[in-house]
C-alpha atoms as a PDB file:
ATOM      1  CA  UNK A   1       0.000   0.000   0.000  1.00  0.00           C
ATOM      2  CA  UNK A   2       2.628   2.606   1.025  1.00  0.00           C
ATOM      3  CA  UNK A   3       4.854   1.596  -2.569  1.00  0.00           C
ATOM      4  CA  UNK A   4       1.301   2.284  -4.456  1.00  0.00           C
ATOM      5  CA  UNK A   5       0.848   5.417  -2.600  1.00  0.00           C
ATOM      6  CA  UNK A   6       4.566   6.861  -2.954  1.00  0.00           C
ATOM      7  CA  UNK A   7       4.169   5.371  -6.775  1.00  0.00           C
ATOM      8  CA  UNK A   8       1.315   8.303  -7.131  1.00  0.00           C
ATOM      9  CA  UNK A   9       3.016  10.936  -5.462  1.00  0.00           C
ATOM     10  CA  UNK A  10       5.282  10.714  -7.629  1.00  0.00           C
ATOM     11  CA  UNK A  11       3.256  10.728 -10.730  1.00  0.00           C
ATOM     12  CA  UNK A  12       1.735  13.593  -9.116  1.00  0.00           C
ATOM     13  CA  UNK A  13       4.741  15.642  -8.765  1.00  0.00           C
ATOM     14  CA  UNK A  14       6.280  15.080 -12.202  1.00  0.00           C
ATOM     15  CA  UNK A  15       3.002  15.673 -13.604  1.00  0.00           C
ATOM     16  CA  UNK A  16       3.611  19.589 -11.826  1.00  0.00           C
ATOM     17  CA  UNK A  17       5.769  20.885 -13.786  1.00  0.00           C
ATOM     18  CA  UNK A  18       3.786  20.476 -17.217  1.00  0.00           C
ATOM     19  CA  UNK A  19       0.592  22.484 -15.474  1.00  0.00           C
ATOM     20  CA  UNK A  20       2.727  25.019 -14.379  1.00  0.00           C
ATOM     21  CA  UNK A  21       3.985  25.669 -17.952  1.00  0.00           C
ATOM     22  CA  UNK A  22       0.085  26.116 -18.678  1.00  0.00           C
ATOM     23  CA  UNK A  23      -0.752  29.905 -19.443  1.00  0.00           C
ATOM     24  CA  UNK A  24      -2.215  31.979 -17.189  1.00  0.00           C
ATOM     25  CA  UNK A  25      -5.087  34.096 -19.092  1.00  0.00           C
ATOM     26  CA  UNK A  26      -7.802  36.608 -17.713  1.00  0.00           C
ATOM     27  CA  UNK A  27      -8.386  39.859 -16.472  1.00  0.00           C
ATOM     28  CA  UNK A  28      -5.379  41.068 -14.428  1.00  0.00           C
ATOM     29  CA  UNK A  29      -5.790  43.667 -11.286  1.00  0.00           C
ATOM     30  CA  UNK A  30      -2.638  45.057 -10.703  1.00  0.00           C
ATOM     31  CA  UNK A  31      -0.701  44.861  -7.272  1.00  0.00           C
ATOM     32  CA  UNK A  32       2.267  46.897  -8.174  1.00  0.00           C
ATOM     33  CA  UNK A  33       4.372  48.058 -10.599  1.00  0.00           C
ATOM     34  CA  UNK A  34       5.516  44.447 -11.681  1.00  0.00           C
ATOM     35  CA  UNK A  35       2.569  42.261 -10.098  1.00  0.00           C
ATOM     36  CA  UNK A  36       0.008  41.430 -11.097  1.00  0.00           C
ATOM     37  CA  UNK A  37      -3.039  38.910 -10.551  1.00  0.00           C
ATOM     38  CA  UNK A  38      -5.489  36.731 -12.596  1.00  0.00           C
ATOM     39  CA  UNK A  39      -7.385  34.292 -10.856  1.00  0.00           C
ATOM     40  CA  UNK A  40      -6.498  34.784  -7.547  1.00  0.00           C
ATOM     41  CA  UNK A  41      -3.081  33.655  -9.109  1.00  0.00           C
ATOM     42  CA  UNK A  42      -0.034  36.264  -7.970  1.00  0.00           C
ATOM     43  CA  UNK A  43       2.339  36.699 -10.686  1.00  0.00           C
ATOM     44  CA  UNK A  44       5.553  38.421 -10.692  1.00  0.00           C
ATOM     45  CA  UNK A  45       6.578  39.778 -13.942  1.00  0.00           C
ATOM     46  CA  UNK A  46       9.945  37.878 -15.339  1.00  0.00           C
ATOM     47  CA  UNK A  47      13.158  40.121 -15.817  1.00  0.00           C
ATOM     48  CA  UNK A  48      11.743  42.922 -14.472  1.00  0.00           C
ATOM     49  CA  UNK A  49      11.859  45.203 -11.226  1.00  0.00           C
ATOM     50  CA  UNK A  50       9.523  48.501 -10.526  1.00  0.00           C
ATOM     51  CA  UNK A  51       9.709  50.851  -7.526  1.00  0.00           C
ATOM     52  CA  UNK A  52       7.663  49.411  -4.430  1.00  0.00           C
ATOM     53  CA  UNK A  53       4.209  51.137  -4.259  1.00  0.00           C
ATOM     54  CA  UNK A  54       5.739  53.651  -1.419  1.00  0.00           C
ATOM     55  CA  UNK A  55       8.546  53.882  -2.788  1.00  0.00           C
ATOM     56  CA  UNK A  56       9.548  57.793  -4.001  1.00  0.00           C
ATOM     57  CA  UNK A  57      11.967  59.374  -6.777  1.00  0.00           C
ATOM     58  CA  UNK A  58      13.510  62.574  -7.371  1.00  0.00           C
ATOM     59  CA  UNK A  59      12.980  65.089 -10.396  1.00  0.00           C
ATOM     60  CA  UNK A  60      15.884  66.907 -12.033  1.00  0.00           C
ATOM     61  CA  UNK A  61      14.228  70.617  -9.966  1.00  0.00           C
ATOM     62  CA  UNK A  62      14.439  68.131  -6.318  1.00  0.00           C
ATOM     63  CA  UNK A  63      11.358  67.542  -6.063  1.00  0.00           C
ATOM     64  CA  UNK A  64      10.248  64.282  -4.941  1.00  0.00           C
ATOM     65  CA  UNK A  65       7.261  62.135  -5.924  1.00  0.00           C
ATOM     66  CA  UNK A  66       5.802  58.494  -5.472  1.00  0.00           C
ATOM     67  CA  UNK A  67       7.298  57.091  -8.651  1.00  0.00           C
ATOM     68  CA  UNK A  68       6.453  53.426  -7.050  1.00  0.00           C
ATOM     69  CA  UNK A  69       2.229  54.652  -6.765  1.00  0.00           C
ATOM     70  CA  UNK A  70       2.687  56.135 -10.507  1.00  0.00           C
ATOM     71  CA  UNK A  71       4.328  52.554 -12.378  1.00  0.00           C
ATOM     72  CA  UNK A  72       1.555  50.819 -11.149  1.00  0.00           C
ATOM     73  CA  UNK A  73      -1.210  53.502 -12.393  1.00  0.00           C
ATOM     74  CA  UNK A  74       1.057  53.541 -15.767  1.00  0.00           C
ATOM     75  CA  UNK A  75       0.346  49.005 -16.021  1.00  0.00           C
ATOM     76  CA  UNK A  76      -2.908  49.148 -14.541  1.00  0.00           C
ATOM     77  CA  UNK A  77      -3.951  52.160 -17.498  1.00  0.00           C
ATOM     78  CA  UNK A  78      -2.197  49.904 -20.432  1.00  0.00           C
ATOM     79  CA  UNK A  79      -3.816  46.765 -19.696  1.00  0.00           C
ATOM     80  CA  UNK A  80      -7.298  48.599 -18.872  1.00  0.00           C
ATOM     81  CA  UNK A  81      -9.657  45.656 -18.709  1.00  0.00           C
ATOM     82  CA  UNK A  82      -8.140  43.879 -21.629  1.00  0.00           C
ATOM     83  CA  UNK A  83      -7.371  39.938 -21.331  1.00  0.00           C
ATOM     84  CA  UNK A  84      -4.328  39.628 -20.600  1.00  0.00           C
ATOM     85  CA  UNK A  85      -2.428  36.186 -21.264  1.00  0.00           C
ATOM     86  CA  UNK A  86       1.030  35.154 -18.201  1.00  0.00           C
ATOM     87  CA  UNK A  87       3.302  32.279 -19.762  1.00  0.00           C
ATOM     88  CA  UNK A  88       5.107  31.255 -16.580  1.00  0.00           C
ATOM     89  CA  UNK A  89       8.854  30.459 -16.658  1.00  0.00           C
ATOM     90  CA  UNK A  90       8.748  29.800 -12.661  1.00  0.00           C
ATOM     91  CA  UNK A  91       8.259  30.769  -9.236  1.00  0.00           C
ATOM     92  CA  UNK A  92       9.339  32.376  -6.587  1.00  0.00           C
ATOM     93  CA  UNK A  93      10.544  32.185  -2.895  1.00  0.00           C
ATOM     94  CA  UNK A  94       7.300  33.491  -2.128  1.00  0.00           C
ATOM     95  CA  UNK A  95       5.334  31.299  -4.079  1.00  0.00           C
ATOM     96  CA  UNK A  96       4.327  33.586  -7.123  1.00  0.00           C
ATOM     97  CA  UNK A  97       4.442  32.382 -10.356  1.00  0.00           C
ATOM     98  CA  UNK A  98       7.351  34.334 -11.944  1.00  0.00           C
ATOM     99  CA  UNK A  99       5.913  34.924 -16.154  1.00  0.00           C
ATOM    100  CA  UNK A 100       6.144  37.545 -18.763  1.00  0.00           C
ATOM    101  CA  UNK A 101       2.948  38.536 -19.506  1.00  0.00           C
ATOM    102  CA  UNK A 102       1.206  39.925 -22.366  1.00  0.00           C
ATOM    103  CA  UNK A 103      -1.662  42.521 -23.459  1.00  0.00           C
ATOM    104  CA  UNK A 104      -2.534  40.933 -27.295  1.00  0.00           C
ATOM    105  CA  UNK A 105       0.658  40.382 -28.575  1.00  0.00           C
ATOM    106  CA  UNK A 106       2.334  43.242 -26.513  1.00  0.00           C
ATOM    107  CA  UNK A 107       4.858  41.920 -23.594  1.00  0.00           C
ATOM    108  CA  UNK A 108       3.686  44.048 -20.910  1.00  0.00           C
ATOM    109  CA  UNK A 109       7.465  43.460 -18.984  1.00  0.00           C
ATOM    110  CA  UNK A 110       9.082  44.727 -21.746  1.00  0.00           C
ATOM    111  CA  UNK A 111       6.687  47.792 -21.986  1.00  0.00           C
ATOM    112  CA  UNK A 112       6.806  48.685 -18.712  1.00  0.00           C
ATOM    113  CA  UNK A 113      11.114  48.887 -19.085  1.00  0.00           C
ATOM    114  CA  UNK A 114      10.464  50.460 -22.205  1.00  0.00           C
ATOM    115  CA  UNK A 115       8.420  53.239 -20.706  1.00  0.00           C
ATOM    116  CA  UNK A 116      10.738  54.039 -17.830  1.00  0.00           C
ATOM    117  CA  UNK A 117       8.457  52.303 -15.083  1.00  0.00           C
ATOM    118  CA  UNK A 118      10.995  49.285 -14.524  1.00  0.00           C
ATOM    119  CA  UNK A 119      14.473  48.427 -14.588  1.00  0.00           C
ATOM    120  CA  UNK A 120      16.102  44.987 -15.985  1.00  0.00           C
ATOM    121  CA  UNK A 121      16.569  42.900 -12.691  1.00  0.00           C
ATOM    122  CA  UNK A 122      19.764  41.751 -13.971  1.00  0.00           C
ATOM    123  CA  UNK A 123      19.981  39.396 -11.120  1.00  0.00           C
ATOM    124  CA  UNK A 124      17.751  36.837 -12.671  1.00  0.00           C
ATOM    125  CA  UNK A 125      17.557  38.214 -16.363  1.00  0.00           C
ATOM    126  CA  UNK A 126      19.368  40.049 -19.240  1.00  0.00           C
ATOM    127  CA  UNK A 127      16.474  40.022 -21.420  1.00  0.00           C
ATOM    128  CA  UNK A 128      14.888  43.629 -20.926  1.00  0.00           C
ATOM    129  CA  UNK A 129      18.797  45.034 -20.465  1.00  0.00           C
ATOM    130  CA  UNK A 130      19.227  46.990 -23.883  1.00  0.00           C
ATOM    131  CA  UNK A 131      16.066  48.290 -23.484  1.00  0.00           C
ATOM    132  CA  UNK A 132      16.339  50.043 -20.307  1.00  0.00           C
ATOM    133  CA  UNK A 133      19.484  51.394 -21.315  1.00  0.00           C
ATOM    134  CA  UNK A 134      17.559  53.223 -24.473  1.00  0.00           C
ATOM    135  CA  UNK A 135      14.826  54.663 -21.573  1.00  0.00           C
ATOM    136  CA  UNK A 136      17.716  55.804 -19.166  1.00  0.00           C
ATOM    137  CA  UNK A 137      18.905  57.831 -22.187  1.00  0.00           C
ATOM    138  CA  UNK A 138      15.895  59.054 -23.114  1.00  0.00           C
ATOM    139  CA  UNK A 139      15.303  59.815 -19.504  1.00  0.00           C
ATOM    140  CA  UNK A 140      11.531  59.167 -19.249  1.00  0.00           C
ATOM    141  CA  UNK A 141       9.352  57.350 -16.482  1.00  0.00           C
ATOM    142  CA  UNK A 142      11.841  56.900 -13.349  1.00  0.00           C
ATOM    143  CA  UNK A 143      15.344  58.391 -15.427  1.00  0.00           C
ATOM    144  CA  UNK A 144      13.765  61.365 -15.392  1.00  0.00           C
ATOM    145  CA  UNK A 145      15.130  61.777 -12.425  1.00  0.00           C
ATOM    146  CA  UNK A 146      17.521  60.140  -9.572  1.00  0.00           C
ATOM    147  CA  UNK A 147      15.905  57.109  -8.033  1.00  0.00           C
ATOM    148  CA  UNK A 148      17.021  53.850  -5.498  1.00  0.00           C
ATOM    149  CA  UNK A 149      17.276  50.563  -7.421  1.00  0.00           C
ATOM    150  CA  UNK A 150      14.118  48.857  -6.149  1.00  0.00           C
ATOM    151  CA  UNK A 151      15.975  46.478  -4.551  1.00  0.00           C
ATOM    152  CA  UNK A 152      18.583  48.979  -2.647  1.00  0.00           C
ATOM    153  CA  UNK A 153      15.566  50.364  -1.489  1.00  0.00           C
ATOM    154  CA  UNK A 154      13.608  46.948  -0.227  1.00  0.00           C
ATOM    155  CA  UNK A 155      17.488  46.307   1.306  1.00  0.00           C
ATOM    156  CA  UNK A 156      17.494  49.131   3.464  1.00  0.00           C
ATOM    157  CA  UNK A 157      14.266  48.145   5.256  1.00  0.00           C
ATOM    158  CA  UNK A 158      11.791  50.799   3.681  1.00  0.00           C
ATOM    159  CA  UNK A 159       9.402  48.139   2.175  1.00  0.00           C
ATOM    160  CA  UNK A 160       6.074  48.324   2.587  1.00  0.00           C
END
């Protein structure tokens, strides 16, 4: 009985990984600048960090303002209430399905570095590098201004 019952586990588990390759699609609420949600599902977007929701910048004239609050109003106004379709590549230490996701054919990760509302997180990608280097130089979004790295600024204990 116990061999049968280990002999299904098992099954079980390698069985796993092929559902979580399964696309993620729906109607997405936004959590932050690079989470999201369909389904109840939390997913973090791949190669990609945003400012924390609290989290504020610096314009050229010194003034500050919540550049964290204002990438997830710029991803919550492109997706709107389209469909939006998460092809997960895999999770994270908190248990959220790590994907890039995408509006149509449009990869929303890639978009939101594009725009100036994320930065590559080289730590676990290269993928969205060259294009944050063309936003930094065009200083739009966050390079308008000075700004932490996301995760200097979850480091030092200001996270929400």
């Amino acid at each position: 009985m116990k061999a049968r019952a280990l002999f299904l586990f098992t099954v079980a588990l390698l069985s796993l990984p092929a559902l979580a390759a399964e696309p993620l699609v729906g109607t997405a609420s936004v959590v932050d600048g690079d989470t999201i949600e369909i389904h109840g599902q939390r997913i973090r977007l791949h190669g990609i960090d945003a400012p924390e929701s609290r989290q504020e910048c610096t314009r050229s004239d010194g003034a500050t303002w919540r550049c964290g609050q204002q990438a997830a109003l710029a991803l919550a106004d492109r997706i709107g209430r389209s469909i939006v379709r998460c092809d997960p590549r895999d999770r994270d230490r908190y248990g959220r399905i790590i994907a890039i996701c995408f509006k149509g054919t449009e990869d929303l990760n890639r978009w939101m570095v594009a725009s100036g509302w994320a930065v590559a997180y080289r730590k676990y990608s290269l993928d969205y590098v060259a294009i944050e280097e063309r936003a930094h130089a065009a200083r739009i979004g966050i390079w308008s201004g000075t700004f932490d790295m996301p995760w200097d600024w979850r480091a030092r204990g200001t996270r929400h």
